[in-house]
C-alpha atoms as a PDB file:
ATOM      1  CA  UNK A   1     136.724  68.335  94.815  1.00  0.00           C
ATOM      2  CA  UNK A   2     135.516  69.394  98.158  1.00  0.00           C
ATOM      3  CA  UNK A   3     136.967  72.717  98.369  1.00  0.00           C
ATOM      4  CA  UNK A   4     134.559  73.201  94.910  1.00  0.00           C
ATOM      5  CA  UNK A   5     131.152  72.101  96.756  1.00  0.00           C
ATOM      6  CA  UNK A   6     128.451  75.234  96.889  1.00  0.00           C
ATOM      7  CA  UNK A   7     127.784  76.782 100.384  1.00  0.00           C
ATOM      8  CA  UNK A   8     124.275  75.488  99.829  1.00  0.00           C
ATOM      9  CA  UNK A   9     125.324  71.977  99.118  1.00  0.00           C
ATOM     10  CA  UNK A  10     127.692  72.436 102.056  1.00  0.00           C
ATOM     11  CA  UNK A  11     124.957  73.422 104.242  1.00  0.00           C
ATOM     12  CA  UNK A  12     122.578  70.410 103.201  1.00  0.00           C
ATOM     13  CA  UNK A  13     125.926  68.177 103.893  1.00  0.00           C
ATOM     14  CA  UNK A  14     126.320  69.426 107.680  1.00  0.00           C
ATOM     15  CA  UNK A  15     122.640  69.243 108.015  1.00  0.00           C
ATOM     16  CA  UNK A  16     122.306  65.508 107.371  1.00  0.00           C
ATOM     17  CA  UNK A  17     125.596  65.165 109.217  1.00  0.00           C
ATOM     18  CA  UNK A  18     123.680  66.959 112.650  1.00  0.00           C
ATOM     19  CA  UNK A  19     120.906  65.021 111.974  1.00  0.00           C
ATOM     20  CA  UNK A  20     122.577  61.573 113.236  1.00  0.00           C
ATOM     21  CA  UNK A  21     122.286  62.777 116.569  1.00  0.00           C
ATOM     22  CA  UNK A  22     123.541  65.440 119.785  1.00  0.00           C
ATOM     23  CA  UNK A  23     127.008  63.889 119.721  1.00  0.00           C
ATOM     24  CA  UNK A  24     127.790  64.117 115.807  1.00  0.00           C
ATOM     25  CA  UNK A  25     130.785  66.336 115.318  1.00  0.00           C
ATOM     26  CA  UNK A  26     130.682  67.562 111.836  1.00  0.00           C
ATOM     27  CA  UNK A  27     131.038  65.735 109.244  1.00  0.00           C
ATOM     28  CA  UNK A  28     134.291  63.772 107.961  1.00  0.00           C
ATOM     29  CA  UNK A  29     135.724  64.856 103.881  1.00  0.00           C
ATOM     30  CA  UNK A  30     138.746  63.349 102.126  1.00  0.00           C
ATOM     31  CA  UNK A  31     140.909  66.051 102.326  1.00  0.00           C
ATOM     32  CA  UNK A  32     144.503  66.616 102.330  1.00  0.00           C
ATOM     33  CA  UNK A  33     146.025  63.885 103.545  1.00  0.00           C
ATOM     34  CA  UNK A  34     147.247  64.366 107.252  1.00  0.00           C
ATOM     35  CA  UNK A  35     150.682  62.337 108.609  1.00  0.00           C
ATOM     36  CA  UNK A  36     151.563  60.983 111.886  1.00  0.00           C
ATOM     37  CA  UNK A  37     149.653  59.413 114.927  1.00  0.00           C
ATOM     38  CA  UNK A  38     146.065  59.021 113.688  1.00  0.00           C
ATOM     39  CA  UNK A  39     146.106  59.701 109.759  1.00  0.00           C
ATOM     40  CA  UNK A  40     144.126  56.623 109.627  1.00  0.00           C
ATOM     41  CA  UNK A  41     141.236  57.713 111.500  1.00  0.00           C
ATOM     42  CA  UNK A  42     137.724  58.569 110.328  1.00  0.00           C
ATOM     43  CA  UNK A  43     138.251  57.850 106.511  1.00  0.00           C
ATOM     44  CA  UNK A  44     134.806  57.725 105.597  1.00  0.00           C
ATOM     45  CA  UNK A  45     134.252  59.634 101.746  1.00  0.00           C
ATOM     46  CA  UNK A  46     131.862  62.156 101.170  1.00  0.00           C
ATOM     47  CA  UNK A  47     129.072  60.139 100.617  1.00  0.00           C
ATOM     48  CA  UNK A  48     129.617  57.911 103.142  1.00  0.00           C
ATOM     49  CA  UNK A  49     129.345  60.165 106.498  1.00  0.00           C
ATOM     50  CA  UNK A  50     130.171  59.556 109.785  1.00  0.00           C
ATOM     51  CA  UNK A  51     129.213  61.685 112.915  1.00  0.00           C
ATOM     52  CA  UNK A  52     132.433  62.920 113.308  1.00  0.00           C
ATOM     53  CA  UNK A  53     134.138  63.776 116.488  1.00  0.00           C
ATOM     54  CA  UNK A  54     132.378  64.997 119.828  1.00  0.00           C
ATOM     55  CA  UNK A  55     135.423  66.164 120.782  1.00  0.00           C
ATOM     56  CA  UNK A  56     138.501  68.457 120.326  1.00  0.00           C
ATOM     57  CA  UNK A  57     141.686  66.872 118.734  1.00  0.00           C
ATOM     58  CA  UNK A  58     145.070  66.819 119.775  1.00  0.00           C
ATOM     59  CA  UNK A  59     147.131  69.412 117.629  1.00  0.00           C
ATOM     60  CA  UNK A  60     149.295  66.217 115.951  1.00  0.00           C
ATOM     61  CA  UNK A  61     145.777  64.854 114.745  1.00  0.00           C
ATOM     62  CA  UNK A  62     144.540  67.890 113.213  1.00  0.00           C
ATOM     63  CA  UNK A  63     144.559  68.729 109.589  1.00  0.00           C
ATOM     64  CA  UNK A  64     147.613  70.829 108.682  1.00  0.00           C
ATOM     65  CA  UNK A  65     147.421  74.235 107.434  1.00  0.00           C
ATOM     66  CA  UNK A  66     148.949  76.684 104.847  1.00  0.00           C
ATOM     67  CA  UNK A  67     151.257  79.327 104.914  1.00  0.00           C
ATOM     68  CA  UNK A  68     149.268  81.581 102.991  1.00  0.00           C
ATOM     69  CA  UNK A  69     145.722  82.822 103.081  1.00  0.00           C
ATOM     70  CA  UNK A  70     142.814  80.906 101.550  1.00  0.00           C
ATOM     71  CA  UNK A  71     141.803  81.986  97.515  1.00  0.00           C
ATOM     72  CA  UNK A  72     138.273  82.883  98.326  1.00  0.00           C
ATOM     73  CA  UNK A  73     138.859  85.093 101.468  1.00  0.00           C
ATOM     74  CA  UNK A  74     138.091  88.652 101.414  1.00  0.00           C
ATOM     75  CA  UNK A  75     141.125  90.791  99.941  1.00  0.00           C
ATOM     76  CA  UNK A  76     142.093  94.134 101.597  1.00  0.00           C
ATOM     77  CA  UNK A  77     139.930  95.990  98.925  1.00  0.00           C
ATOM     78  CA  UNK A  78     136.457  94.231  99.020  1.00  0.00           C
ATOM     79  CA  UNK A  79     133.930  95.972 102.047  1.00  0.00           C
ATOM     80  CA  UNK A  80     131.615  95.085 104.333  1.00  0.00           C
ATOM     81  CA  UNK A  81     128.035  93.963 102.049  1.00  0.00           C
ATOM     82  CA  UNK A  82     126.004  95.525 104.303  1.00  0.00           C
ATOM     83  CA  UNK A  83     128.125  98.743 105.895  1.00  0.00           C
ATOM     84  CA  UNK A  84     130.449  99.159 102.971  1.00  0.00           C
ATOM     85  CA  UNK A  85     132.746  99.723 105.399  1.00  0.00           C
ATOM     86  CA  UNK A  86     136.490  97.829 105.822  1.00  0.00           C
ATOM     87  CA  UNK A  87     136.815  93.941 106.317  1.00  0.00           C
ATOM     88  CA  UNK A  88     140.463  94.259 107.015  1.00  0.00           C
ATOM     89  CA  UNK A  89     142.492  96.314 109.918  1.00  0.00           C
ATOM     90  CA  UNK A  90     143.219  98.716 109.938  1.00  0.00           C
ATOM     91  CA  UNK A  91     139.785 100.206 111.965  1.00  0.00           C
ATOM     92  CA  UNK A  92     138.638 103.127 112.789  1.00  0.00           C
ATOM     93  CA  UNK A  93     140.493 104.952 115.765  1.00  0.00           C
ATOM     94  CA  UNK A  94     138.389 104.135 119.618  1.00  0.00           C
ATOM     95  CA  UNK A  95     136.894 101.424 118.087  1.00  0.00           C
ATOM     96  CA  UNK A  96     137.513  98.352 120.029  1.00  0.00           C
ATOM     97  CA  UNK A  97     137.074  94.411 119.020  1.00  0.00           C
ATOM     98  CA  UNK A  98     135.860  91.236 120.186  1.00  0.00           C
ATOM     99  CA  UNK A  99     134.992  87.469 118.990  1.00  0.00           C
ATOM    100  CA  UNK A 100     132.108  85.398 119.373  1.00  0.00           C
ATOM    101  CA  UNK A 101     131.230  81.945 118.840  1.00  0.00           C
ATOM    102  CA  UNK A 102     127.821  81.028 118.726  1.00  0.00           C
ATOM    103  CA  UNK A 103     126.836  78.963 116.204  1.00  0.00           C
ATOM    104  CA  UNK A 104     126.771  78.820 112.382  1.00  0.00           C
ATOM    105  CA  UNK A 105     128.375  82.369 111.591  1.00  0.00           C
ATOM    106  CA  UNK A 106     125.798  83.188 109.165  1.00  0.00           C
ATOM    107  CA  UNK A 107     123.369  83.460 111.691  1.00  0.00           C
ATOM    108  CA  UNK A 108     125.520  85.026 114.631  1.00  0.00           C
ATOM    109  CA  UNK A 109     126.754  87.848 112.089  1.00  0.00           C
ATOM    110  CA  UNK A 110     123.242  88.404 111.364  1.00  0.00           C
ATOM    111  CA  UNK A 111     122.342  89.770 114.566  1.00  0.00           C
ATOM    112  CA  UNK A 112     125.164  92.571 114.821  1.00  0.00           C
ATOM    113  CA  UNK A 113     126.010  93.508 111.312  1.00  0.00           C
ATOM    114  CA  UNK A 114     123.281  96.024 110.971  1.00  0.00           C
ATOM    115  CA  UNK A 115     123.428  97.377 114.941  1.00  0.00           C
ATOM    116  CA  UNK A 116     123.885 100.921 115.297  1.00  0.00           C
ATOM    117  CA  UNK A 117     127.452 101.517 116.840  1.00  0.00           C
ATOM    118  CA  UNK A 118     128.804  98.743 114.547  1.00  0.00           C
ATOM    119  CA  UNK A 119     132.070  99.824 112.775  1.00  0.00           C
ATOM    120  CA  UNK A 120     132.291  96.343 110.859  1.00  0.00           C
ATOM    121  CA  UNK A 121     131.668  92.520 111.115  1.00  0.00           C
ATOM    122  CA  UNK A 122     133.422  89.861 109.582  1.00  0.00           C
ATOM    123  CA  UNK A 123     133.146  85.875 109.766  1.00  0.00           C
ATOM    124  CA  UNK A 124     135.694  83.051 109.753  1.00  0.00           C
ATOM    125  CA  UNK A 125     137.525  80.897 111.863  1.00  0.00           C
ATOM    126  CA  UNK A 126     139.083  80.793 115.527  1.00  0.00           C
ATOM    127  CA  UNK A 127     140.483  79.280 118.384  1.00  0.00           C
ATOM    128  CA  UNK A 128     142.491  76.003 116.278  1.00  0.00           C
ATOM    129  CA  UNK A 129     145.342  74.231 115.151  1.00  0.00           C
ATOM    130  CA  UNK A 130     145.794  74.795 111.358  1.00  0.00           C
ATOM    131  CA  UNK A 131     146.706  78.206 110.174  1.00  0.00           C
ATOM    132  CA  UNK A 132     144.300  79.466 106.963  1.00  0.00           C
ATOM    133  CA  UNK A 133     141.887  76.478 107.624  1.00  0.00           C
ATOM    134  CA  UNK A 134     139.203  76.416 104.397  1.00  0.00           C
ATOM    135  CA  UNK A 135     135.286  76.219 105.340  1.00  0.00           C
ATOM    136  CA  UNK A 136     135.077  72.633 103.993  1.00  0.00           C
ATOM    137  CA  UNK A 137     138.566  71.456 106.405  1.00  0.00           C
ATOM    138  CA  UNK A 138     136.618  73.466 109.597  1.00  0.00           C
ATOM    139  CA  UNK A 139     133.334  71.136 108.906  1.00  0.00           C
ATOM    140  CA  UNK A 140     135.466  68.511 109.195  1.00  0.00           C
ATOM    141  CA  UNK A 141     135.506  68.684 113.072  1.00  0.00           C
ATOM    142  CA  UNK A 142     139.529  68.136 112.056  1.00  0.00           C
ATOM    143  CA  UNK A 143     141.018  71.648 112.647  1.00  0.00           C
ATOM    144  CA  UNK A 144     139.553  72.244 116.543  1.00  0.00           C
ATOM    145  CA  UNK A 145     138.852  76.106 114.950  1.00  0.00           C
ATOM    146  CA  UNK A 146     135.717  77.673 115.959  1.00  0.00           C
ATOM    147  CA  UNK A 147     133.206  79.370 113.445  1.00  0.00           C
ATOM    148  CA  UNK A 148     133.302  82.853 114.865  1.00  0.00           C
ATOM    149  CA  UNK A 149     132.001  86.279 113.682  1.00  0.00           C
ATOM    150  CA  UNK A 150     134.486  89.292 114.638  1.00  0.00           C
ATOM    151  CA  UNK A 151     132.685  92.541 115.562  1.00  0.00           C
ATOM    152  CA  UNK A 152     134.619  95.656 115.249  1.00  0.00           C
ATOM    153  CA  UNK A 153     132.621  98.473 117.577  1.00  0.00           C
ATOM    154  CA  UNK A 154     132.600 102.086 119.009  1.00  0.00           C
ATOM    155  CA  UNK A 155     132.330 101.100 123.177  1.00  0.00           C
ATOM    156  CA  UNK A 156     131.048 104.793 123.260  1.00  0.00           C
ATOM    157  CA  UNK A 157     128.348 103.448 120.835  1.00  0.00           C
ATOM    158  CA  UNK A 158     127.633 100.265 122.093  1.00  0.00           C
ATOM    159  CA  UNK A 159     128.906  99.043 125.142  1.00  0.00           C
ATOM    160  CA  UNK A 160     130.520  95.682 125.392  1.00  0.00           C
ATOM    161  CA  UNK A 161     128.050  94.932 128.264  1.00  0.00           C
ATOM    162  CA  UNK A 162     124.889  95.228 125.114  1.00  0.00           C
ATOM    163  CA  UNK A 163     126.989  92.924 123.203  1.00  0.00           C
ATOM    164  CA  UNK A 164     127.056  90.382 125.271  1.00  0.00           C
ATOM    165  CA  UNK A 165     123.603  90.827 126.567  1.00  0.00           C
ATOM    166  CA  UNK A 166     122.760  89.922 122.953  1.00  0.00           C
ATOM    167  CA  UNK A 167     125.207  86.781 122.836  1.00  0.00           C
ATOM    168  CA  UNK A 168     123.827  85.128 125.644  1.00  0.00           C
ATOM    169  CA  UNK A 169     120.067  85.728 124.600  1.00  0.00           C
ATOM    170  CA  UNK A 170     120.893  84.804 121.054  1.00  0.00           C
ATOM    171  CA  UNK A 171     121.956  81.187 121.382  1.00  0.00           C
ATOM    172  CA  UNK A 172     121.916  77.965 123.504  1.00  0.00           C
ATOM    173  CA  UNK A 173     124.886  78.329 125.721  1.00  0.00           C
ATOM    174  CA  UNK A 174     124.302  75.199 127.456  1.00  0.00           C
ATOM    175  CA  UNK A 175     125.014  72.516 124.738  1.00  0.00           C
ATOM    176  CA  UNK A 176     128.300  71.659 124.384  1.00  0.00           C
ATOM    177  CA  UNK A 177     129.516  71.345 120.496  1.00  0.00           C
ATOM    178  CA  UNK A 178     126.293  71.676 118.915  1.00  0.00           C
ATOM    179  CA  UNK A 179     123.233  74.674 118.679  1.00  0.00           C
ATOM    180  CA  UNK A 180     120.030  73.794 117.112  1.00  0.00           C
ATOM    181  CA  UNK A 181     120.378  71.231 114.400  1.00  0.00           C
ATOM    182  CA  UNK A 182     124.638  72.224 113.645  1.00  0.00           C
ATOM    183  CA  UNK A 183     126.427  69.525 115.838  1.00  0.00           C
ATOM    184  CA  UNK A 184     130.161  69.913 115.655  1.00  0.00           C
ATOM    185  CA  UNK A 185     133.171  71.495 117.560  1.00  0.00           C
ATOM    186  CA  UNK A 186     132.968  73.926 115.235  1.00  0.00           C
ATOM    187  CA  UNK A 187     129.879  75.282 116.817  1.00  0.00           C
ATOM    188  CA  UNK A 188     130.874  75.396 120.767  1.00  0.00           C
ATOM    189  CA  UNK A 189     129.829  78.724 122.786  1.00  0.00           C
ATOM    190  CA  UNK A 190     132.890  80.999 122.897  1.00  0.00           C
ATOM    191  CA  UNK A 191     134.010  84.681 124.175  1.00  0.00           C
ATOM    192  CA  UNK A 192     137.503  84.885 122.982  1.00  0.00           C
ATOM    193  CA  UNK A 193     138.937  88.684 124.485  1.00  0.00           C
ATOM    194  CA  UNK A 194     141.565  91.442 123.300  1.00  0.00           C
ATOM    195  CA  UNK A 195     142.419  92.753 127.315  1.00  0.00           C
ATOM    196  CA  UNK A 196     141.559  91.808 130.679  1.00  0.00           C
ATOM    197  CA  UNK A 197     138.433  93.837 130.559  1.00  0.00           C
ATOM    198  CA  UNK A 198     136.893  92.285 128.596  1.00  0.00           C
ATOM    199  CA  UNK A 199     138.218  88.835 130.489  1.00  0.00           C
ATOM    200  CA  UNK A 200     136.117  90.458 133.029  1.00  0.00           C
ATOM    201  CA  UNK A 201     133.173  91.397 131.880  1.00  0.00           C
ATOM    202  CA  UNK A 202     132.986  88.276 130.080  1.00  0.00           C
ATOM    203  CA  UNK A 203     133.702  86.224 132.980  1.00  0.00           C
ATOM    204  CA  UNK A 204     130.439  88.150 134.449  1.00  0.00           C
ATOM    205  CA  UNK A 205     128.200  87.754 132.144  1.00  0.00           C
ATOM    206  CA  UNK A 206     128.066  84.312 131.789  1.00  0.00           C
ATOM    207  CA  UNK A 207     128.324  84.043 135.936  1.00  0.00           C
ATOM    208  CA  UNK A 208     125.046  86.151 135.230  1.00  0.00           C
ATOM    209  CA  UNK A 209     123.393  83.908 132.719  1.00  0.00           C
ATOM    210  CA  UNK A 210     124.195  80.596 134.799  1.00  0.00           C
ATOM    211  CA  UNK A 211     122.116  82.175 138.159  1.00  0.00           C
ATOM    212  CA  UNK A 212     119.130  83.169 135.476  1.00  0.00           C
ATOM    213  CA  UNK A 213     119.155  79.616 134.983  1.00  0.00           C
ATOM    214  CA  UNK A 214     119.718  78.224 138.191  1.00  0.00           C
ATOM    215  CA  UNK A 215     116.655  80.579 139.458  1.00  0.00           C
ATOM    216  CA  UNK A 216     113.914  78.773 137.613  1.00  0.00           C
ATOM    217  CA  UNK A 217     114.297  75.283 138.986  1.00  0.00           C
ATOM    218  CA  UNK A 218     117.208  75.122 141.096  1.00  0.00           C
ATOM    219  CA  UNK A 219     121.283  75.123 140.323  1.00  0.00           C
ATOM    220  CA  UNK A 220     121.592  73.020 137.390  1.00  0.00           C
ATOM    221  CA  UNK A 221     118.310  72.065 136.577  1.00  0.00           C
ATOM    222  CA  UNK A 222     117.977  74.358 133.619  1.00  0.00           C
ATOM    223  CA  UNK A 223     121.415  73.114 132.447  1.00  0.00           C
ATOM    224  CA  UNK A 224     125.259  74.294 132.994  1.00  0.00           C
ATOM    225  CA  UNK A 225     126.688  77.263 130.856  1.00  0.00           C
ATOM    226  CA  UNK A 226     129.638  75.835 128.882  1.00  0.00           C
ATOM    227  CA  UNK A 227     130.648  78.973 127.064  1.00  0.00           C
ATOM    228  CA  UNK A 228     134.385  79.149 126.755  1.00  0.00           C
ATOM    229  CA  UNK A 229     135.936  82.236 127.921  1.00  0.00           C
ATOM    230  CA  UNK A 230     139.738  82.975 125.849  1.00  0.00           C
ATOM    231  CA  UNK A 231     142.327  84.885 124.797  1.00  0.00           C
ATOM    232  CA  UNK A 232     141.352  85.722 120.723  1.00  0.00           C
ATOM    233  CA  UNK A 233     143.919  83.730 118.385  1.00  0.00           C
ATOM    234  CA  UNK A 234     144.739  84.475 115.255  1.00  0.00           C
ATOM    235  CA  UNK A 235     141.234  85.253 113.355  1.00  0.00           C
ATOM    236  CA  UNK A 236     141.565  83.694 109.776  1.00  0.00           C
ATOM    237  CA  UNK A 237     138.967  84.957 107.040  1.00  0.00           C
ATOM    238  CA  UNK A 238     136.164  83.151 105.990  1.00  0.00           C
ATOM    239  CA  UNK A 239     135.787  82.911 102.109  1.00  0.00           C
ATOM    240  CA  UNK A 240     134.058  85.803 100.895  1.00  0.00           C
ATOM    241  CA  UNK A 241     131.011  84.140  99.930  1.00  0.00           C
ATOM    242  CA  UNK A 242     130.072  83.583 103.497  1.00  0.00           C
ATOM    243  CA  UNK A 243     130.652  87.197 104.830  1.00  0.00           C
ATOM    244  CA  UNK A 244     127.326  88.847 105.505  1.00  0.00           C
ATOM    245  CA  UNK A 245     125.297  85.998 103.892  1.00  0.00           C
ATOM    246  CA  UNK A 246     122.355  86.544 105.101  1.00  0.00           C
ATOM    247  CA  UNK A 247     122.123  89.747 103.766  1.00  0.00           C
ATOM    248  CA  UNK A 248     123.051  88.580 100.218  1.00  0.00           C
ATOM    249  CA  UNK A 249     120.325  87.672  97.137  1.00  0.00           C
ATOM    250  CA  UNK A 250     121.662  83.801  98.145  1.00  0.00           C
ATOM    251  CA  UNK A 251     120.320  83.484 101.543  1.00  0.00           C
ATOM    252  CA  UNK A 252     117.737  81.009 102.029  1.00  0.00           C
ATOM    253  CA  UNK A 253     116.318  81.897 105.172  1.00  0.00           C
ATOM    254  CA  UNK A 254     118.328  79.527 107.656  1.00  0.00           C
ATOM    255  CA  UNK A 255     119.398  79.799 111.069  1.00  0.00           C
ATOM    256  CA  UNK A 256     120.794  77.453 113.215  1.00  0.00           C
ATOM    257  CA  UNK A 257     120.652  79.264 116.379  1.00  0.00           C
ATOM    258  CA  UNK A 258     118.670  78.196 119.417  1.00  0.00           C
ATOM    259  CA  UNK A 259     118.048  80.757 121.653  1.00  0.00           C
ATOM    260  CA  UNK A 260     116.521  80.028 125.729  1.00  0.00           C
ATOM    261  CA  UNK A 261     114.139  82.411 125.406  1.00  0.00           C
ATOM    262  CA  UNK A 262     115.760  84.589 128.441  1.00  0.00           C
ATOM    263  CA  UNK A 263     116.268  88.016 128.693  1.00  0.00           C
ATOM    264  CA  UNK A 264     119.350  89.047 129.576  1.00  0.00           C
ATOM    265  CA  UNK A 265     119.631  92.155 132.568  1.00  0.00           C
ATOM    266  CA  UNK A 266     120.471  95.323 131.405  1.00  0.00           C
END
């Protein structure tokens, strides 16, 4: 079954999936089987891919969820690989959270799990339709949920305004659905907030990063920034073998991200 496939062979499946061009989508697996309008659409097996959506589907075309949480996702008891510190709420007191989408989540959680003023990171899924969505239903373009990495943090630490420096520098936010050879919704440039400050401060940087762009060639020469800027939905777990997986034996040295090459004002 699906749901059975290694992360590796996973990964070598959404590779060759990216590969058939920018507007692949992920690719399409025989999962549960979805009723109402669409159900027939994009029945292709395993082994016989298609490119997937380029877009976001309406909620009655998505896959449908479960009630409860998925086998493999972290329980209350296992910790952080790297920080042995908690996966689950409750945090630390003054710590403060926010969710990023910027790619494959391997490679996003990379870049803050070992940052001084980090409480705790965590990967999984955001921003969809089906409630406790399973890594091999998200690559399926079929859920609209976001591969996101959660970063818990001490704002007397490490200021949201660092954070998102990073973001921004870290990743291509210009490409809609797709960063460096991952092409699916699944992989769209996202901010999603707790409060209204961060709203705003959100809201700025990526005004920022858009005039860095427009000041080498002109406006929208260099591209439009596309990052989506939302309230945080309900964050669903990733399976535990994906939580800090680059810092485990099992990482093979990928990432998917595509940074600009800009850096961002501090």
């Amino acid at each position: 079954p699906v749901q059975n496939l290694s992360i590796q062979t996973m990964r070598r499946i959404r590779t060759a999936a990216a590969a058939a061009g920018p507007r692949g989508g992920g690719i399409l697996l025989p999962l549960r089987p979805r009723r109402g309008p669409g159900a027939a659409r994009h029945s292709k097996s395993l082994f016989g891919m298609s490119r997937g959506p380029a877009q976001l589907f309406s909620p009655g075309e998505c896959l449908e969820g479960q009630e409860q949480p998925i086998k493999k996702a972290p329980t209350e008891a296992d910790l952080h690989y790297v920080k042995k510190t908690r996966l689950h709420p409750p945090f630390p007191e003054g710590t403060e959270m926010i969710t990023l989408g910027m790619g494959c989540f391997w490679c996003s959680e990379n870049i803050y799990m070992n940052m001084n003023g980090v409480y705790s990171t965590h990967v999984g899924y955001s921003q969809g339709v089906p409630k406790n969505p399973t890594y091999a239903e998200v690559c399926t373009g079929r859920t609209n949920h976001n591969e996101v990495v959660r970063v818990v943090y001490y704002p007397e630490e490490l200021s949201l305004t660092e954070i998102l420096a990073i973001f921004f520098e870290s990743h291509d936010p210009t490409t809609r659905f797709r960063q460096g050879n991952d092409a699916g919704t699944q992989y769209r440039s996202g901010i999603y907030f707790y409060n209204e400050d961060q709203k705003n401060m959100a809201l700025e940087a990526k005004k920022t990063f858009q005039k860095m762009l427009d000041d080498i060639q002109g406006p929208g020469a260099m591209g439009t920034v596309v990052t989506e800027i939302e309230p945080a939905k309900t964050f669903y777990y990733a399976e535990l073998e994906h939580q800090q997986f680059d810092a485990k034996p099992s990482f093979n040295g990928y990432c998917g991200l595509a940074p600009l090459g800009l850096k961002f004002p501090r």
